[in-house]
C-alpha atoms as a PDB file:
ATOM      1  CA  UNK A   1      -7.712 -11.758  17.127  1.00  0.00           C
ATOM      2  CA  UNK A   2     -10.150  -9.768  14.720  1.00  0.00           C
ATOM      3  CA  UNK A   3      -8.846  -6.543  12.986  1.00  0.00           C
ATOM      4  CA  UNK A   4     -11.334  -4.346  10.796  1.00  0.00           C
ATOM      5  CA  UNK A   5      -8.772  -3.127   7.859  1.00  0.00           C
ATOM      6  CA  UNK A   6     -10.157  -0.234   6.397  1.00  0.00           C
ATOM      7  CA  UNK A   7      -9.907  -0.765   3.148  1.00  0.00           C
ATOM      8  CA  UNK A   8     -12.527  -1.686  -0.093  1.00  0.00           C
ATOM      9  CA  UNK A   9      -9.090  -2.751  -2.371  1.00  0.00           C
ATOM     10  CA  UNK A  10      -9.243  -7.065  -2.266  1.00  0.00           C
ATOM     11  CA  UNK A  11      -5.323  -6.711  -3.508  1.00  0.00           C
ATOM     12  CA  UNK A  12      -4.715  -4.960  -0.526  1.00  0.00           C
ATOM     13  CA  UNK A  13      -6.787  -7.097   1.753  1.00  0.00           C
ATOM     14  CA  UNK A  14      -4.858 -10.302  -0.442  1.00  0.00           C
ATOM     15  CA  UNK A  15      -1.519  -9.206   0.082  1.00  0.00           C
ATOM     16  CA  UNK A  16      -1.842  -7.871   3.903  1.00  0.00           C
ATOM     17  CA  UNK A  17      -3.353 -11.622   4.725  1.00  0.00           C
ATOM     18  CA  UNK A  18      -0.440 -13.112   3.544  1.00  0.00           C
ATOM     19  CA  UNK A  19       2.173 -11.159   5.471  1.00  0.00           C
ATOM     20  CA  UNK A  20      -0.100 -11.326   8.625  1.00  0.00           C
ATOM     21  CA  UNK A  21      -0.528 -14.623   8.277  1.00  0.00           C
ATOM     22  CA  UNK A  22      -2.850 -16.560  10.628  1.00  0.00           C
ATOM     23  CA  UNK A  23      -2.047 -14.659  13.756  1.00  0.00           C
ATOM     24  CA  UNK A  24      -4.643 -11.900  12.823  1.00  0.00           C
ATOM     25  CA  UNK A  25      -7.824 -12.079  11.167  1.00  0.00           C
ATOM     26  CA  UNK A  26      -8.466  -9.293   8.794  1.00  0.00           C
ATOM     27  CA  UNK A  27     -12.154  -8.244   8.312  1.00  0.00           C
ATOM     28  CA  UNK A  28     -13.071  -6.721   5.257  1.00  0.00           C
ATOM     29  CA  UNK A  29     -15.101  -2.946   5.322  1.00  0.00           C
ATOM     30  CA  UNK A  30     -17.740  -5.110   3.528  1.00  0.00           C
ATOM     31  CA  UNK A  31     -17.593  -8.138   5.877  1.00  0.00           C
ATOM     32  CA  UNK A  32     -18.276  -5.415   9.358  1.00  0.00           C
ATOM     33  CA  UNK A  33     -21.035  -4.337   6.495  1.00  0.00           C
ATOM     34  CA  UNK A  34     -19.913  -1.214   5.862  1.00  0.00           C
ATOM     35  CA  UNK A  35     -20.287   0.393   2.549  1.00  0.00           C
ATOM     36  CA  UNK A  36     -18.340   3.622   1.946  1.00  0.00           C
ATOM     37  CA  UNK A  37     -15.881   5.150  -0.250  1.00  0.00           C
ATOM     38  CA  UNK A  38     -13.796   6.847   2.327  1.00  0.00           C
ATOM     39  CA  UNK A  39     -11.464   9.969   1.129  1.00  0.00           C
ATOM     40  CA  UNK A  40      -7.944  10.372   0.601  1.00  0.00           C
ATOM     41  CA  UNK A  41      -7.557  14.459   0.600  1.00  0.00           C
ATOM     42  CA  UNK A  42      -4.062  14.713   2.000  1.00  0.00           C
ATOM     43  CA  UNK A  43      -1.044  15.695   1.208  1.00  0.00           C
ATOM     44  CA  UNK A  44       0.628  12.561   3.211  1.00  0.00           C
ATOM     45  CA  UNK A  45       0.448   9.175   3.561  1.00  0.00           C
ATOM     46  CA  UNK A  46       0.272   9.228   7.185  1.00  0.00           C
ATOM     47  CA  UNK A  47      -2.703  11.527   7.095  1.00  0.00           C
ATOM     48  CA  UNK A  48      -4.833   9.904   4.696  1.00  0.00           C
ATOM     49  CA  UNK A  49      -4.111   6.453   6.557  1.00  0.00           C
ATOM     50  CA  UNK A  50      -5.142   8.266   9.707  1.00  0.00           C
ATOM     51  CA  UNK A  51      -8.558   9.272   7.553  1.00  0.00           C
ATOM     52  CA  UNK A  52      -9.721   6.351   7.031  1.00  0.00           C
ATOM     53  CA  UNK A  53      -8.348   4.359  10.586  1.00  0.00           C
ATOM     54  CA  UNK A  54     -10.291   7.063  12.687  1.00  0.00           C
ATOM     55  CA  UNK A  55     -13.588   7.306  10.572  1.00  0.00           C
ATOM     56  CA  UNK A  56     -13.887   3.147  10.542  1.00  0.00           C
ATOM     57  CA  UNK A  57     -13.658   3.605  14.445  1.00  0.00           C
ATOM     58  CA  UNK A  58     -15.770   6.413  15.276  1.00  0.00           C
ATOM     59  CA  UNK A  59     -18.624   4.379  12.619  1.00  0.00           C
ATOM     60  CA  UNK A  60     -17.610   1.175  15.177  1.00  0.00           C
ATOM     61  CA  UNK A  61     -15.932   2.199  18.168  1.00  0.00           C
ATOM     62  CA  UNK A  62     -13.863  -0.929  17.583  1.00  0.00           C
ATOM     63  CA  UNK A  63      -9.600  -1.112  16.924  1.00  0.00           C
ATOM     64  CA  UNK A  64      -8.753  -1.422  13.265  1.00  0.00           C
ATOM     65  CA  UNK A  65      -6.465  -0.077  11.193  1.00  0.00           C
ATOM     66  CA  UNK A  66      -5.790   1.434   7.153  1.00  0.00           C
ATOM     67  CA  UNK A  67      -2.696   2.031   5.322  1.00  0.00           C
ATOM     68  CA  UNK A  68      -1.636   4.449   2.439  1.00  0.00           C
ATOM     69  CA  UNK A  69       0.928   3.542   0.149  1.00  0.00           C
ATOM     70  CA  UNK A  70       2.791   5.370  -2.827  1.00  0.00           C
ATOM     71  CA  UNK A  71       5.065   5.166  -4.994  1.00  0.00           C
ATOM     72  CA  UNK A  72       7.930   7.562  -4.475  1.00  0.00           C
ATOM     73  CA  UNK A  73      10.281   8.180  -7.678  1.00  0.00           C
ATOM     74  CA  UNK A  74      13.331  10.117  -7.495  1.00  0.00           C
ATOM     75  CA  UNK A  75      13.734  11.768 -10.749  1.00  0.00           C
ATOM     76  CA  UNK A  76       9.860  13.033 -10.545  1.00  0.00           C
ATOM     77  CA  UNK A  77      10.467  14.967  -6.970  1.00  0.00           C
ATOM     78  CA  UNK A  78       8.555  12.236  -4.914  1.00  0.00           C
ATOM     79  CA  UNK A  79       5.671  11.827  -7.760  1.00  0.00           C
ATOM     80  CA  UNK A  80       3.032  10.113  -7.691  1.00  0.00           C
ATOM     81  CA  UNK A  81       3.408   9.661  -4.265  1.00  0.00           C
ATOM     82  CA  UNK A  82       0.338  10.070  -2.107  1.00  0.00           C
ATOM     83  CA  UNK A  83      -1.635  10.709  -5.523  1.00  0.00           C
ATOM     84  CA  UNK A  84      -0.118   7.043  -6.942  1.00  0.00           C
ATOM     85  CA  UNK A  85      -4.045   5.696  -6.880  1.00  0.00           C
ATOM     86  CA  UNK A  86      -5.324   8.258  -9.105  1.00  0.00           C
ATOM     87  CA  UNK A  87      -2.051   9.204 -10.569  1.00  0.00           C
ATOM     88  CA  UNK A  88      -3.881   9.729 -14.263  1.00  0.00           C
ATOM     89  CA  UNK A  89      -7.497  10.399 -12.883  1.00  0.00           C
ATOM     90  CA  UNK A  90     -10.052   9.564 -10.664  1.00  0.00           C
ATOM     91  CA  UNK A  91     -11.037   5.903 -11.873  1.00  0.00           C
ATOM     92  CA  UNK A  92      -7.768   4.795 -10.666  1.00  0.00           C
ATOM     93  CA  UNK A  93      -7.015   2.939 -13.574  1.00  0.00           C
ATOM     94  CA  UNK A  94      -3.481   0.959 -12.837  1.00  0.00           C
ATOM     95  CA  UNK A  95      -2.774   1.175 -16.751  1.00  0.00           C
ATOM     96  CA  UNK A  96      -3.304   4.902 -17.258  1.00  0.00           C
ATOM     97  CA  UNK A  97      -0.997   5.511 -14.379  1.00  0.00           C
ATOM     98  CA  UNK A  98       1.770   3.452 -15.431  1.00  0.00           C
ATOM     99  CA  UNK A  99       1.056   5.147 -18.779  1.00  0.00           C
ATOM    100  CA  UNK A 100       1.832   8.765 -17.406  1.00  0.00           C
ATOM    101  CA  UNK A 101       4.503   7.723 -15.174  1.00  0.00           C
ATOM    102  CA  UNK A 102       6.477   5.649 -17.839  1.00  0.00           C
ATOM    103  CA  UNK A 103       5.834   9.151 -20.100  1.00  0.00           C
ATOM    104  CA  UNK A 104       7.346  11.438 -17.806  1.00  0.00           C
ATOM    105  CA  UNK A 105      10.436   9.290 -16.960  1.00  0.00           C
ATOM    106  CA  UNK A 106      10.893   9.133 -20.470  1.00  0.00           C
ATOM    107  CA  UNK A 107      13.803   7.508 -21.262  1.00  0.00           C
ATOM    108  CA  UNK A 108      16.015   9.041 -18.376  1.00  0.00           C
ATOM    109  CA  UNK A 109      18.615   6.825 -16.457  1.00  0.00           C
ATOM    110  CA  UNK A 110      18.080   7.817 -13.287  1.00  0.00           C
ATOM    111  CA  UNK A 111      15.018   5.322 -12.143  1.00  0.00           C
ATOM    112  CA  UNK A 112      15.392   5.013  -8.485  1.00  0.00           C
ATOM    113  CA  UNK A 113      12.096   4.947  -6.785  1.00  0.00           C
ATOM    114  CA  UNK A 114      10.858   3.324  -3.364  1.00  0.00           C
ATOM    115  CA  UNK A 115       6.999   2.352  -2.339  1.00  0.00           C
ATOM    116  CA  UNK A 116       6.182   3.275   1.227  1.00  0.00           C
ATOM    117  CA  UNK A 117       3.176   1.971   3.010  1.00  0.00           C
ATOM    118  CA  UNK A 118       1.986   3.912   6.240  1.00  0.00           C
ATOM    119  CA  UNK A 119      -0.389   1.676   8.460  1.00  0.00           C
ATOM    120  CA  UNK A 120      -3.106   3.874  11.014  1.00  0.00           C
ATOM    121  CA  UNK A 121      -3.830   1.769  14.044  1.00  0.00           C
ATOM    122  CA  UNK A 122      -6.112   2.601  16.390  1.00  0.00           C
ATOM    123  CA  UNK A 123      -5.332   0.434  19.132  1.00  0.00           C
ATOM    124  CA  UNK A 124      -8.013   0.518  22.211  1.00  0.00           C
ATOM    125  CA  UNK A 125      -8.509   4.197  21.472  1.00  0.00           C
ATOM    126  CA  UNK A 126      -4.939   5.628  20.662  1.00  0.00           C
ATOM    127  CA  UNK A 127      -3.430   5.628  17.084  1.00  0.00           C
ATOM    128  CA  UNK A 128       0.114   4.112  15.998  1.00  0.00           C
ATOM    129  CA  UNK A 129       1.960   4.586  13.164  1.00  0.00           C
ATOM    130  CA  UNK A 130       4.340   1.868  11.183  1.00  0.00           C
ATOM    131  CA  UNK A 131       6.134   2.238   7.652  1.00  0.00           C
ATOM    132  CA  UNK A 132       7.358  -0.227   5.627  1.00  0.00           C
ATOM    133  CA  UNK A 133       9.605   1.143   2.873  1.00  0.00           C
ATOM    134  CA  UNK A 134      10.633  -0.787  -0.222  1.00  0.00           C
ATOM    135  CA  UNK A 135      13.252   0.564  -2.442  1.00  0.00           C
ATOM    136  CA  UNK A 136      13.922  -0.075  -5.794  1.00  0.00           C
ATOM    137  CA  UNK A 137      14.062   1.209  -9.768  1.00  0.00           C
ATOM    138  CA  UNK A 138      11.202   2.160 -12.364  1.00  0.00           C
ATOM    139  CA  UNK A 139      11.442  -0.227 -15.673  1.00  0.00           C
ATOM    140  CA  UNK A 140      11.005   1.024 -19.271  1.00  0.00           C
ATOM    141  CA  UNK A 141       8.449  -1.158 -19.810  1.00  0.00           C
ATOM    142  CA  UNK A 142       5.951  -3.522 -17.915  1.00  0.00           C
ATOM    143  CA  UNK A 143       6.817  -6.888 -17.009  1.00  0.00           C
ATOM    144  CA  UNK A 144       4.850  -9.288 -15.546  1.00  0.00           C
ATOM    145  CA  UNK A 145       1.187 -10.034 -15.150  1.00  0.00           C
ATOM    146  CA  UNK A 146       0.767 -10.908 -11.469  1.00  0.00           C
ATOM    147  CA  UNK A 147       0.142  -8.381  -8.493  1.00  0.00           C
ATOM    148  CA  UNK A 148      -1.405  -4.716  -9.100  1.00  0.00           C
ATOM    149  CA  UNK A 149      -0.984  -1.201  -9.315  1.00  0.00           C
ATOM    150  CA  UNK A 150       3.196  -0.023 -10.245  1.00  0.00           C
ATOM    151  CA  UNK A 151       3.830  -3.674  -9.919  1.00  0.00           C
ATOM    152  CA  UNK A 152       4.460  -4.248 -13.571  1.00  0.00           C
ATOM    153  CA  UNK A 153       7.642  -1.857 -13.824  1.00  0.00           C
ATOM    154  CA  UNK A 154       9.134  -2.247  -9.995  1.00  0.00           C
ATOM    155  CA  UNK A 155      11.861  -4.036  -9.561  1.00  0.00           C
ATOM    156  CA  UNK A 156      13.209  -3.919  -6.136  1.00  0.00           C
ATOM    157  CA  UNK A 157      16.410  -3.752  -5.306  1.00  0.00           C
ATOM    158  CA  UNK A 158      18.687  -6.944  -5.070  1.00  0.00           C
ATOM    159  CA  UNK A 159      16.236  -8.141  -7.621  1.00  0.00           C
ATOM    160  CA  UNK A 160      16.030  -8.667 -11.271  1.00  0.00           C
ATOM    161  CA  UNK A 161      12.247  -9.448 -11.697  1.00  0.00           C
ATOM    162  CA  UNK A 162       9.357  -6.734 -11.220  1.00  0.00           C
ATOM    163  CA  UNK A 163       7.025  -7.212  -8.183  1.00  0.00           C
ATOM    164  CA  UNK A 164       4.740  -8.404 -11.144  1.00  0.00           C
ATOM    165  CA  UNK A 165       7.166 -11.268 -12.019  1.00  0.00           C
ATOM    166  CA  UNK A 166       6.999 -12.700  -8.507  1.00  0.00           C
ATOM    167  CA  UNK A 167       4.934 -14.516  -6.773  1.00  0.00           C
ATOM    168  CA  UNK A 168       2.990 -13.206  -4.075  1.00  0.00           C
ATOM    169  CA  UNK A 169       4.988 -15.357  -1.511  1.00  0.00           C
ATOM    170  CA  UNK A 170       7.947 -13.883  -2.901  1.00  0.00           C
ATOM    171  CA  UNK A 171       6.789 -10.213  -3.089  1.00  0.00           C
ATOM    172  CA  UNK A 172       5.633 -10.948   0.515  1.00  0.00           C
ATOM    173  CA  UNK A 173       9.347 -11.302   1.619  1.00  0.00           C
ATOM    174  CA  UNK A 174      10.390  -8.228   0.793  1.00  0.00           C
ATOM    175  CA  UNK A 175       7.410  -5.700   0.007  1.00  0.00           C
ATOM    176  CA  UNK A 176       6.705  -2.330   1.725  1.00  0.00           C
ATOM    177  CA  UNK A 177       3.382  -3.569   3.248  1.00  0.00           C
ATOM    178  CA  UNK A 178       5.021  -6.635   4.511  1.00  0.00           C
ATOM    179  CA  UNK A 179       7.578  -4.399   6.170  1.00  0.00           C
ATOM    180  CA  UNK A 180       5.025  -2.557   7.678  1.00  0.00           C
ATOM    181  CA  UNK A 181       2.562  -5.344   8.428  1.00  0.00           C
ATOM    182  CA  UNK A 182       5.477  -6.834  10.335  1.00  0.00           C
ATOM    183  CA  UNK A 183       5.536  -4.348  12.376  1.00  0.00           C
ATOM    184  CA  UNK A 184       1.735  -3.569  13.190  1.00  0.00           C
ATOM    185  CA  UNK A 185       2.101  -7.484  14.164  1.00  0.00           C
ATOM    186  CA  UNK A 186       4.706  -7.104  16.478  1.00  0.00           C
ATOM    187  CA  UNK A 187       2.998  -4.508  18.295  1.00  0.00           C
ATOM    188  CA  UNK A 188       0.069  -6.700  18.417  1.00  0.00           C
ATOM    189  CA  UNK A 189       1.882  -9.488  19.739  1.00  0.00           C
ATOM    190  CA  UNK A 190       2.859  -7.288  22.940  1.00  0.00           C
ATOM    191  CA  UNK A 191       0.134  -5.807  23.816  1.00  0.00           C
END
């Protein structure tokens, strides 16, 4: 089964592969050779996900899907959250952001943060929703050089290492868009 994923982020496209796994075969916004940029204006997850799912199938009239994820800290009233991309400015630079977000945390305690992914289906027509929510703490510092965006100063919970410690088999078994992918799979599998 072929899936257009809605997305022009290879990390994304990486890390959904893996926790898909062989049963669904993602194809890239570049590989159904389509070049666009496609907004986020929202003030939710859900609603930029549903963005870019329903403008990749009214441009192909075919089932795909998108997600949104961001990073949710506690302390900061739900900041960056659906802003997490372009947390410090529109060239969504992963550096700047965990920049801005290690300077407003300062050097408070109270670090608890989760990253929630929403996924957009549009399934033969209709849309579907899954979320995959990872909870965890902010670091004081980065860690770790693999993975991407917050990676470097997330540790989730029941863990000692940032995502950007692990591998990406091991952030796989426990990551928000693993959660989530599990469950747009699932559906998948029934249908």
């Amino acid at each position: 089964m072929k899936l257009i994923f809605a997305t022009n982020n290879q990390h994304k496209v990486d890390e959904m592969q893996a926790a898909i796994g062989d049963k669904v075969e993602l194809v890239t916004l570049k590989q159904a050779g389509i070049d666009i940029d496609i907004p986020e204006p929202h003030d939710t997850l859900e609603a930029n996900a549903t963005e870019k799912s329903r403008t990749i199938h009214r441009l192909t009239g075919e089932s795909c899907f998108s997600e949104d994820t961001g990073l949710e800290v506690e302390a900061l009233h739900g900041e960056p959250g659906v802003h997490s991309a372009r947390y410090a400015g529109e060239d969504k630079a992963f550096d700047k952001n965990i920049d801005k977000l290690l300077g407003k945390l300062g050097n408070t305690t109270h670090r608890k943060a989760r990253f929630r992914t929403v996924i957009s289906l549009i399934w033969k027509g209709q849309e579907w929703f899954f979320e995959g929510i990872c909870e965890g703490v902010i670091t004081h510092e980065r860690r770790g050089a693999a993975g991407f965006g917050y990676d470097p100063v997330f540790i989730p919970d029941g863990h000692n290492r940032t995502f950007a410690e692990m591998s990406l088999e091991e952030k796989k078994a426990i990551s928000h868009r693993s959660k989530a992918a599990g469950k747009l799979v699932l559906f998948l599998q029934n249908q």
